[in-house]
N, C-alpha and C. Protein backbone atom coordinates (compact mmCIF):
# COMPACT_ATOMS: atom_id res chain seq x y z
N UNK A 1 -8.55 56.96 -118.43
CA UNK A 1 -8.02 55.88 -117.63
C UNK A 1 -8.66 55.93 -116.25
N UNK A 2 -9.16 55.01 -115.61
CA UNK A 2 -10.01 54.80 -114.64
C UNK A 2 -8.59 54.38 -113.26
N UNK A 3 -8.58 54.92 -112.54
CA UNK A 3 -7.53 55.14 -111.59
C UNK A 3 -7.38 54.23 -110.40
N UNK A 4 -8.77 53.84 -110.31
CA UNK A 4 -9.34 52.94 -108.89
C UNK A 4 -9.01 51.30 -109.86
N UNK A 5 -9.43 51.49 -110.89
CA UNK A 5 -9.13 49.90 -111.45
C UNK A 5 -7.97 49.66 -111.95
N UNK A 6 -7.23 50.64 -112.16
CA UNK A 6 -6.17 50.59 -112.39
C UNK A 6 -4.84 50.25 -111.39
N UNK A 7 -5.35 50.68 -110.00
CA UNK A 7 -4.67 50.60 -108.92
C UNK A 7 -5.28 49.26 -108.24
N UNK A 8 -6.44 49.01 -109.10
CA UNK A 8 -7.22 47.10 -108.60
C UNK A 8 -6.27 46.32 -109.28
N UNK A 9 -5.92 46.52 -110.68
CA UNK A 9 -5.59 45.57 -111.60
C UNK A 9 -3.69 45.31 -110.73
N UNK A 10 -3.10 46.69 -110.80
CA UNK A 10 -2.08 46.19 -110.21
C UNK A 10 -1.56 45.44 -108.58
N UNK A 11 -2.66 45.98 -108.20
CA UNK A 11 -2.80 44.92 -106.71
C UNK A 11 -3.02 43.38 -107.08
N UNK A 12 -3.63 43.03 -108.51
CA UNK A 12 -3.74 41.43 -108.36
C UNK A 12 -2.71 41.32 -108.89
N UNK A 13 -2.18 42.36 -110.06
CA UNK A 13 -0.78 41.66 -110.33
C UNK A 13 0.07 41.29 -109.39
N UNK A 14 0.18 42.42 -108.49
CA UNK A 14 1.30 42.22 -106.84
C UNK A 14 1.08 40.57 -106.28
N UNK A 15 -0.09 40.83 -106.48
CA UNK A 15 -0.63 39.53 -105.59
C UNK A 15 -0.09 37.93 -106.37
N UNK A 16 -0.33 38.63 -107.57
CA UNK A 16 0.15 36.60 -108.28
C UNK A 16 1.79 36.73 -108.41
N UNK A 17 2.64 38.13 -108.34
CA UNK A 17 3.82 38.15 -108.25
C UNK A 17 3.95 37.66 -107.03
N UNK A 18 3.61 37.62 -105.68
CA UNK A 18 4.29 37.32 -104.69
C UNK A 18 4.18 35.82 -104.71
N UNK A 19 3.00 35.14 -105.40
CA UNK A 19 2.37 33.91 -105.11
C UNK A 19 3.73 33.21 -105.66
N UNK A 20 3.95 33.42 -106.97
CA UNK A 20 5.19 32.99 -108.09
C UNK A 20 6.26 33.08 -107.24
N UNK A 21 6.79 33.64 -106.67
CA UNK A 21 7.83 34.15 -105.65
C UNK A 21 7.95 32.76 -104.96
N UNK A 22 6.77 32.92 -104.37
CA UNK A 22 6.12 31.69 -102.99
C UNK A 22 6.79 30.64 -103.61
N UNK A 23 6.22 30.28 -104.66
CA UNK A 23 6.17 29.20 -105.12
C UNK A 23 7.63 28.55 -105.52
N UNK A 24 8.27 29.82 -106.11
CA UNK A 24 9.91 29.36 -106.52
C UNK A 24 10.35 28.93 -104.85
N UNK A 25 10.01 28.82 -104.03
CA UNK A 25 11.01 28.57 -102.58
C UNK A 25 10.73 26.74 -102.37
N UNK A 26 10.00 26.35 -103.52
CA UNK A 26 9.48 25.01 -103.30
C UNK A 26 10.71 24.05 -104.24
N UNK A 27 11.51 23.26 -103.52
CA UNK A 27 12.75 22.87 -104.10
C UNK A 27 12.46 21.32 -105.09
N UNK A 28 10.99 21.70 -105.88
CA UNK A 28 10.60 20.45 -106.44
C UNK A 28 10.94 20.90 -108.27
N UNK A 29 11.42 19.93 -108.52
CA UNK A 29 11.95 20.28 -110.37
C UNK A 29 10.17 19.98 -110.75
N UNK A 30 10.67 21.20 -111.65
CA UNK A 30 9.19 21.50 -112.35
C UNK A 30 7.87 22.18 -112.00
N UNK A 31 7.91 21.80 -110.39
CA UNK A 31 6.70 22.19 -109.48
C UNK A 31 7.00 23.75 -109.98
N UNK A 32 7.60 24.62 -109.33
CA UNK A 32 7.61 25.99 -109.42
C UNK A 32 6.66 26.43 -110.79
N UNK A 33 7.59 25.93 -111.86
CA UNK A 33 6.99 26.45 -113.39
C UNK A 33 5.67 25.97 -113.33
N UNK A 34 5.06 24.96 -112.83
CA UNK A 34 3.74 24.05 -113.20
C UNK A 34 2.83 25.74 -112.60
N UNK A 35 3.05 25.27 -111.11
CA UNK A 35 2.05 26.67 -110.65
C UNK A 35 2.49 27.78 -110.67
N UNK A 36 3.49 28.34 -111.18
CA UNK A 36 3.50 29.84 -111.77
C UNK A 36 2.66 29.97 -112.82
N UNK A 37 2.61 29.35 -113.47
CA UNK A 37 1.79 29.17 -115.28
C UNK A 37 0.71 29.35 -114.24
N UNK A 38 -0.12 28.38 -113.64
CA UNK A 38 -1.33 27.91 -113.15
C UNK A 38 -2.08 29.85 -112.51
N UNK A 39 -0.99 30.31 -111.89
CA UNK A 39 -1.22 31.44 -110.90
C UNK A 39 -1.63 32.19 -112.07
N UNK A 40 -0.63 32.44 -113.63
CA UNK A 40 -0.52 33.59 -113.94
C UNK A 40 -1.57 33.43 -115.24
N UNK A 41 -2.68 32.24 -115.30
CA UNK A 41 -3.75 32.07 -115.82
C UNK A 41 -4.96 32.61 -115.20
N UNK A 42 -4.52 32.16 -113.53
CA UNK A 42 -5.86 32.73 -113.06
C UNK A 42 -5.87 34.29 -112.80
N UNK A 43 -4.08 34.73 -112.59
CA UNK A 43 -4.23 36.29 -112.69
C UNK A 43 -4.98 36.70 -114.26
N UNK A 44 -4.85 36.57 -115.10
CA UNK A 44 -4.95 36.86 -116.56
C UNK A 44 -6.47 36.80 -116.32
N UNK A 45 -7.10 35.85 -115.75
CA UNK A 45 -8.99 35.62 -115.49
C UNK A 45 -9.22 36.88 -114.61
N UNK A 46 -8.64 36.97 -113.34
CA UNK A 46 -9.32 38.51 -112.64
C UNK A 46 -8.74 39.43 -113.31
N UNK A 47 -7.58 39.87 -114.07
CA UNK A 47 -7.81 40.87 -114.95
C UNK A 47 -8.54 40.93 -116.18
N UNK A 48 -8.96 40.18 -116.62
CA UNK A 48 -10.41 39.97 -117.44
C UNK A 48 -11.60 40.34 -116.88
N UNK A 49 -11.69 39.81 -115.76
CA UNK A 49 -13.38 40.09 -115.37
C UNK A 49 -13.36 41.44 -114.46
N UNK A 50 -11.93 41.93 -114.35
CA UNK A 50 -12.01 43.24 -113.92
C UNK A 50 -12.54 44.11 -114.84
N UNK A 51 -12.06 44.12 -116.01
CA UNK A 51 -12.17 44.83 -117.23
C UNK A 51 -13.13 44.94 -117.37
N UNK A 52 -13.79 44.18 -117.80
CA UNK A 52 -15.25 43.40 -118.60
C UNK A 52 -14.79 42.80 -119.96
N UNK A 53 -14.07 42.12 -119.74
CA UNK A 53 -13.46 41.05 -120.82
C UNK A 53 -13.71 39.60 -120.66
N UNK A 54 -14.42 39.15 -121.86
CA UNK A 54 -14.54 37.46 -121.73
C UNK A 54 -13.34 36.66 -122.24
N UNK A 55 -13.30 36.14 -120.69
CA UNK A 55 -11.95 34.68 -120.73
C UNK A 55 -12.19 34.05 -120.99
N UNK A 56 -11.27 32.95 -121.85
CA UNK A 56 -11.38 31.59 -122.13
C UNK A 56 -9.82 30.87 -121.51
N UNK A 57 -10.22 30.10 -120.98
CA UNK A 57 -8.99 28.97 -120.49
C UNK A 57 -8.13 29.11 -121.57
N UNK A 58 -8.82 28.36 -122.80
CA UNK A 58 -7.76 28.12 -124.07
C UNK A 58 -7.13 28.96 -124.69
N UNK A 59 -7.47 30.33 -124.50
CA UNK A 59 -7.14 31.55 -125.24
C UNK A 59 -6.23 32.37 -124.28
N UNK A 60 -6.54 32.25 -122.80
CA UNK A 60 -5.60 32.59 -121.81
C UNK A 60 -4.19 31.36 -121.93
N UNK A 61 -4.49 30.13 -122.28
CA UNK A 61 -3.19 29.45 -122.00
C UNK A 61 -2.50 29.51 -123.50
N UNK A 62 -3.37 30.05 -124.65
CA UNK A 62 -2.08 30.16 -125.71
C UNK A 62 -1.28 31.86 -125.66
N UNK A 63 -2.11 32.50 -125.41
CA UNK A 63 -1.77 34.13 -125.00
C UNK A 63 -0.53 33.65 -124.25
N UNK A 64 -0.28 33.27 -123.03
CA UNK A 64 0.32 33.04 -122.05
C UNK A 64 1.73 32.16 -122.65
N UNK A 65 1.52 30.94 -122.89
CA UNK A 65 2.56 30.21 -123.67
C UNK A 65 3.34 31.07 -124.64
N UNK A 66 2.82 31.66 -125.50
CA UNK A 66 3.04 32.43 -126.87
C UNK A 66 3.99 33.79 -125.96
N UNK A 67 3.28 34.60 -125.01
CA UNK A 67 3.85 35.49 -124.48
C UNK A 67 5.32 35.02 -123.46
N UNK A 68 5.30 34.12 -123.12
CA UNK A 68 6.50 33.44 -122.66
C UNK A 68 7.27 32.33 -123.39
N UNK A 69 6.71 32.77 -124.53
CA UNK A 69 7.19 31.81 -125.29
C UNK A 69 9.02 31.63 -125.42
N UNK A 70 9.64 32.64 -125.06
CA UNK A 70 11.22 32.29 -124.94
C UNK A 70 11.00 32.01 -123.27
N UNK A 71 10.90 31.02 -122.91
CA UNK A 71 10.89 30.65 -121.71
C UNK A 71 12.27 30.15 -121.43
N UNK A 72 12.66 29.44 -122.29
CA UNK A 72 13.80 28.98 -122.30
C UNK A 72 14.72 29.41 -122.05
N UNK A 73 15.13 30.34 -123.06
CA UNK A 73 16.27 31.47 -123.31
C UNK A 73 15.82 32.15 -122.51
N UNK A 74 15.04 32.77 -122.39
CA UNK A 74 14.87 33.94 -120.89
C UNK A 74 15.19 33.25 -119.69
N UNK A 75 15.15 31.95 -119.36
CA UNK A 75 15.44 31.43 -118.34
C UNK A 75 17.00 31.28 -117.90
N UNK A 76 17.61 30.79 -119.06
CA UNK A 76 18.94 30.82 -119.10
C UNK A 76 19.72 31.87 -119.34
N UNK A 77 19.19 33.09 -119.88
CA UNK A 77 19.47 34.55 -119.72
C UNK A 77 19.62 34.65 -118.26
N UNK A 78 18.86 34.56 -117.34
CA UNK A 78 17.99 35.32 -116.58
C UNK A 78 19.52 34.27 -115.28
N UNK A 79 19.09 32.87 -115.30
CA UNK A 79 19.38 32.11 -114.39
C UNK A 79 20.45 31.46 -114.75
N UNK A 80 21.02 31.13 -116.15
CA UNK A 80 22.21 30.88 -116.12
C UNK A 80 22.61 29.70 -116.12
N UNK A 81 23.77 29.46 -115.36
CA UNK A 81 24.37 28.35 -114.51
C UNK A 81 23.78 28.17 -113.29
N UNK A 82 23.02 29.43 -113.13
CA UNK A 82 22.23 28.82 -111.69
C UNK A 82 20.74 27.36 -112.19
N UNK A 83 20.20 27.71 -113.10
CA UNK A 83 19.13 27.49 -113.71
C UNK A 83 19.51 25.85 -114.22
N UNK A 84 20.76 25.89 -114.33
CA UNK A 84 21.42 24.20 -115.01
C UNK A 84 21.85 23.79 -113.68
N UNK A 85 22.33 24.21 -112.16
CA UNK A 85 22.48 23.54 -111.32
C UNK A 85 21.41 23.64 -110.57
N UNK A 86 20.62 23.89 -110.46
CA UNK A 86 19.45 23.58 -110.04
C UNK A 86 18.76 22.31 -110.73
N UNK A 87 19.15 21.88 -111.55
CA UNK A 87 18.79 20.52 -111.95
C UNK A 87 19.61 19.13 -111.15
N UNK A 88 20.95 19.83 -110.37
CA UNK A 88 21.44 18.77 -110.02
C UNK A 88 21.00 18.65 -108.27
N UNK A 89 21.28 17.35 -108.61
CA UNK A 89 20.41 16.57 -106.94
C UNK A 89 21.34 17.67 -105.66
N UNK A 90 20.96 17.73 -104.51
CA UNK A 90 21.10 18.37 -103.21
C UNK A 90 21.76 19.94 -103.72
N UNK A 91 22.84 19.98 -104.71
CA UNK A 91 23.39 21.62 -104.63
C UNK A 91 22.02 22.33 -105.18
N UNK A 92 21.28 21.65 -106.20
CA UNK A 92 20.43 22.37 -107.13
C UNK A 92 19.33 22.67 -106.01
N UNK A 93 18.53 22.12 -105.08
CA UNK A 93 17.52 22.60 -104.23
C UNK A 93 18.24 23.87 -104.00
N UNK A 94 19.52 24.45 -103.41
CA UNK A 94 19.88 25.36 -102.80
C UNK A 94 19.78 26.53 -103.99
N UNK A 95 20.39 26.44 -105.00
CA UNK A 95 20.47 27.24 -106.30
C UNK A 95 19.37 27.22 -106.38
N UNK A 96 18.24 26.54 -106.28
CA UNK A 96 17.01 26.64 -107.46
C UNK A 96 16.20 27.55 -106.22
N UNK A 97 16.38 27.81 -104.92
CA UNK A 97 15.56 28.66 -103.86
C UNK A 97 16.35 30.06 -103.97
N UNK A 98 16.90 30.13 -104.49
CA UNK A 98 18.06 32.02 -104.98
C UNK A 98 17.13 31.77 -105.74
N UNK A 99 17.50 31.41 -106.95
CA UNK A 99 16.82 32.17 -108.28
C UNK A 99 15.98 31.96 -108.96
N UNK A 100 14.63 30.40 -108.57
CA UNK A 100 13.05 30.68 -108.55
C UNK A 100 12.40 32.01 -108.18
N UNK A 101 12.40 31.99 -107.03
CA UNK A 101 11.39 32.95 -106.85
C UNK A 101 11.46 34.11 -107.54
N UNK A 102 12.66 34.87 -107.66
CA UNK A 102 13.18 35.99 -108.25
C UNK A 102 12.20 35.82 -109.82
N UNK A 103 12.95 34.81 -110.54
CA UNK A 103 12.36 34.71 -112.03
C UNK A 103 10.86 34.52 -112.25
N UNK A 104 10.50 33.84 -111.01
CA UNK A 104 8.53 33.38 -110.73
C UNK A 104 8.42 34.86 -110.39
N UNK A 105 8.66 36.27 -109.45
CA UNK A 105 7.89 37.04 -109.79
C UNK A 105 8.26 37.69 -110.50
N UNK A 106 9.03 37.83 -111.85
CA UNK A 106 9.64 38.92 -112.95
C UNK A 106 8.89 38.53 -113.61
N UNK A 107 8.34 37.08 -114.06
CA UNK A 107 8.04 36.42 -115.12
C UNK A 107 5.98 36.92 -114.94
N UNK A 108 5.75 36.89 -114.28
CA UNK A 108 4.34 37.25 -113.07
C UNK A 108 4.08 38.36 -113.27
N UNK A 109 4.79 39.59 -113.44
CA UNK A 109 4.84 40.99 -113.12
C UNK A 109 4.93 41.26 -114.65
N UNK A 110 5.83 40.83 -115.92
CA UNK A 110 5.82 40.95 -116.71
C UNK A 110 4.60 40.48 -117.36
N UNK A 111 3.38 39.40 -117.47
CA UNK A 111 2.70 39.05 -117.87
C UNK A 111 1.90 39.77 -117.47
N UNK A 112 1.30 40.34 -116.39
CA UNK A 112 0.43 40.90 -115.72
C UNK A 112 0.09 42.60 -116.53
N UNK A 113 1.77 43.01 -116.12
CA UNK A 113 1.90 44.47 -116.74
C UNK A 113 1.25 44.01 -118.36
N UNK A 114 1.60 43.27 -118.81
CA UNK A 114 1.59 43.92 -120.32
C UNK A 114 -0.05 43.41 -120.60
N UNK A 115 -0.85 42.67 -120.09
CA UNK A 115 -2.26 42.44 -119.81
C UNK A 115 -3.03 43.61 -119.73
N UNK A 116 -2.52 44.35 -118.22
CA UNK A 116 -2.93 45.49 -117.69
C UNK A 116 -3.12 46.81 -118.82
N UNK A 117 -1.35 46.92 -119.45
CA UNK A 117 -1.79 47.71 -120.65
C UNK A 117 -2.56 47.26 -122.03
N UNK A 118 -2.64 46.45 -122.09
CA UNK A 118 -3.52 45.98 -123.66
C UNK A 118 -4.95 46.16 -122.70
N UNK A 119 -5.03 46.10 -121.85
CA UNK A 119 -6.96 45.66 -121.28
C UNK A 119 -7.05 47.16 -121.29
N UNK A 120 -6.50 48.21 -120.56
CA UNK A 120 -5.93 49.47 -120.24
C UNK A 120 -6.89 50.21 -121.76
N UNK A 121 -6.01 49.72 -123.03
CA UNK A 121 -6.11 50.15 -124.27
C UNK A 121 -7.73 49.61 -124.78
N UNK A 122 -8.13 49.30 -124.12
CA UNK A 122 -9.54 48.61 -124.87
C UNK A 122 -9.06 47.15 -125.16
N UNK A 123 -8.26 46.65 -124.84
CA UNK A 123 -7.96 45.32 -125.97
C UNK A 123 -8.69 44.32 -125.11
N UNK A 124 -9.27 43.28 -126.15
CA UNK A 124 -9.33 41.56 -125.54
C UNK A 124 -8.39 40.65 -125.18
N UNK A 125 -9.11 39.45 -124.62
CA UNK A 125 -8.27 38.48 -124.74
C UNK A 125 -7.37 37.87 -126.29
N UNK A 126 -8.83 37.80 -127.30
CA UNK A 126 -8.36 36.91 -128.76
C UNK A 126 -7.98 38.37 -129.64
N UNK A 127 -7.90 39.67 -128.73
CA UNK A 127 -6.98 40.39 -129.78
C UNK A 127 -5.71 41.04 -129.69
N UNK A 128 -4.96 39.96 -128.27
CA UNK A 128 -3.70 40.39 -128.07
C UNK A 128 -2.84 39.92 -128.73
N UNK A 129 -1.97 40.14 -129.36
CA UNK A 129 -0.91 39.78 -130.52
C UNK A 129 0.50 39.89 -129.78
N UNK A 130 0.81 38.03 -129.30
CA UNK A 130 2.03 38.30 -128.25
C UNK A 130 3.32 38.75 -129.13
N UNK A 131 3.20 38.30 -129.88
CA UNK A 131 4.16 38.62 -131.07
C UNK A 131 4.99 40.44 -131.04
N UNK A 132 3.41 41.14 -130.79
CA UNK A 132 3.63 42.34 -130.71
C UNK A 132 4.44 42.80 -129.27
N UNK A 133 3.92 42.30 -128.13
CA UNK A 133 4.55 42.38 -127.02
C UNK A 133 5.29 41.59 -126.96
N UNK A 134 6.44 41.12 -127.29
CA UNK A 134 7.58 40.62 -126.75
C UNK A 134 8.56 41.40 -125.91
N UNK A 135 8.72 42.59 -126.83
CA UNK A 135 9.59 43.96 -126.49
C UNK A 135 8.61 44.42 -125.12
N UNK A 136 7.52 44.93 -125.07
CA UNK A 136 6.90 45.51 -124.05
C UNK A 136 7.38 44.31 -122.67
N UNK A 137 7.23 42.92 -123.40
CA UNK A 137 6.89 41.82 -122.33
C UNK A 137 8.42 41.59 -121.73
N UNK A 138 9.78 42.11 -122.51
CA UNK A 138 11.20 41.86 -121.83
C UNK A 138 11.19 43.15 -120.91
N UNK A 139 10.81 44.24 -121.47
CA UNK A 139 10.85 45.39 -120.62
C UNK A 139 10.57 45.36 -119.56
N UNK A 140 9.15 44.93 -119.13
CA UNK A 140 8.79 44.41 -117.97
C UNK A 140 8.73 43.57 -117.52
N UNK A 141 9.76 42.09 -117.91
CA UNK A 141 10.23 41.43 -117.13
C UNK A 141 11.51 41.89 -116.32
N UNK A 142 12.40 42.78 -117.21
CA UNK A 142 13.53 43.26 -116.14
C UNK A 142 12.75 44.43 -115.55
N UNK A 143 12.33 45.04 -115.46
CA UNK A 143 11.37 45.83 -114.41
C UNK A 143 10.71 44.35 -113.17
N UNK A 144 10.01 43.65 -113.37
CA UNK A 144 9.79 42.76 -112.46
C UNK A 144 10.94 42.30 -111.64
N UNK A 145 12.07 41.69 -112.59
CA UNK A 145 13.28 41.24 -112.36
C UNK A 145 14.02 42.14 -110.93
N UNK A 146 13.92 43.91 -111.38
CA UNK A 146 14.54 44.62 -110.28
C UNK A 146 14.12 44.88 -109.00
N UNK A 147 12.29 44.56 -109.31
CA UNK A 147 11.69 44.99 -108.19
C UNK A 147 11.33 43.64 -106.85
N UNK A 148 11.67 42.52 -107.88
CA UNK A 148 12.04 41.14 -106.79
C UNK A 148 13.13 41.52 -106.29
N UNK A 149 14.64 42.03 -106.82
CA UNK A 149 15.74 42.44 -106.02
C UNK A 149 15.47 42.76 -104.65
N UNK A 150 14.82 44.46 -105.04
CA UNK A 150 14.42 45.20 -103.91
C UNK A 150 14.23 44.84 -103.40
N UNK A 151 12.94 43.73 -103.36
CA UNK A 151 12.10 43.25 -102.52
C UNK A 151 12.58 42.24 -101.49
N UNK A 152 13.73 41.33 -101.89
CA UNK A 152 14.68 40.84 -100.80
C UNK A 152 15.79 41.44 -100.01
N UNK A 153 16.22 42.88 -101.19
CA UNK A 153 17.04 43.90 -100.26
C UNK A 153 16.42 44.26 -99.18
N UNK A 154 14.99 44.92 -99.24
CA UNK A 154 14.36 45.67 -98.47
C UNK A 154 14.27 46.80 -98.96
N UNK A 155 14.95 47.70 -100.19
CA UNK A 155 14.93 48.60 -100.89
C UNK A 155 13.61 48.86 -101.33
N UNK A 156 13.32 50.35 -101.37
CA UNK A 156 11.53 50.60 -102.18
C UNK A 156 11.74 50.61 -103.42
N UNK A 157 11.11 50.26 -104.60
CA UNK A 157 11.89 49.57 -106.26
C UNK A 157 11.49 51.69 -106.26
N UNK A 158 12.40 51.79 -107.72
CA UNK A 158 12.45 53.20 -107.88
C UNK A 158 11.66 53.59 -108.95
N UNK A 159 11.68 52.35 -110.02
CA UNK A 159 11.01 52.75 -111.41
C UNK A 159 9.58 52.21 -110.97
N UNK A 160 8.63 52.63 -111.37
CA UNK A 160 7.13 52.68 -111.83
C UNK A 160 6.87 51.61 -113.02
N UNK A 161 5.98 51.35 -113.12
CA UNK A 161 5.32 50.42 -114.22
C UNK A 161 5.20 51.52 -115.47
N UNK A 162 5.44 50.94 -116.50
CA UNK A 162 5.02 51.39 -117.79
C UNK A 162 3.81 50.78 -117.78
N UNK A 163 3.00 51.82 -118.50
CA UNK A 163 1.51 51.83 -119.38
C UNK A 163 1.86 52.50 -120.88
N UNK A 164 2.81 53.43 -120.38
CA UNK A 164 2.51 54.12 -122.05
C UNK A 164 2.60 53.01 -123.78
């Protein structure tokens, strides 16, 4: 395991987690999800060409879809009643700036991590099997999930990223 790229790969993850973050504080229905997806395509491209892995748009946006593919239910897991009033006019801007950003960087951090370990392992783009990571990909969404907490507590997060 190469230590310097390894500590590269998770700096861009940091980096498209905070972007996702950013982005949930924008009180527009839909906007948030449009460019979280958008961010966590182009993260998925610099962890490719970090590697030496060839990207494809189309193969990064079904990987990606497929790997978030309970978007739904994780959303309403995750957000709740916050996630359904945030659809409604003036209370929902207020609800939807709590618990965007939070879910934009869990959702960011989880995609990233489980990238990091399949690229980590030798793997490609067309030979990741999201199917297989679902379990890896909830794990480290509530790992993302705790370390957005922190990150508005001010708390230093305690758990570490899984690779194994």
């Amino acid at each position: 395991m190469d230590e310097a790229r390894l500590a590269e790969a998770q700096a861009i993850v940091q980096k498209h987690c905070l972007y996702s973050a950013g982005f949930g504080l924008v009180p527009v229905p839909m906007f948030n999800i449009t460019v979280t997806g958008a961010s966590q395509l182009v993260m998925i491209s610099s962890l490719c060409k970090l590697y030496g892995v060839q990207f494809s748009k189309k193969w990064g946006k079904y990987v990606l879809s497929s790997l978030a593919g309970g978007y739904v239910p994780t959303r309403l897991a995750y957000g709740g009643v916050g996630y359904l009033l945030g659809l409604v006019p003036i209370v929902g801007a207020a609800v939807s700036v709590l618990t965007q950003p939070a879910f934009g960087y869990a959702s960011t951090y989880a995609v990233g991590m489980v990238f990091v370990k399949h690229l980590e392992s030798g793997g490609t783009l067309l030979s990741l099997d999201p199917a297989l990571m679902k379990e890896h990909y909830a794990q480290e969404f509530a790992e993302g999930k705790a370390q957005a907490t922190k990150k508005v507590t001010g708390a230093k997060p305690e758990v570490t990223p899984t690779l194994a």
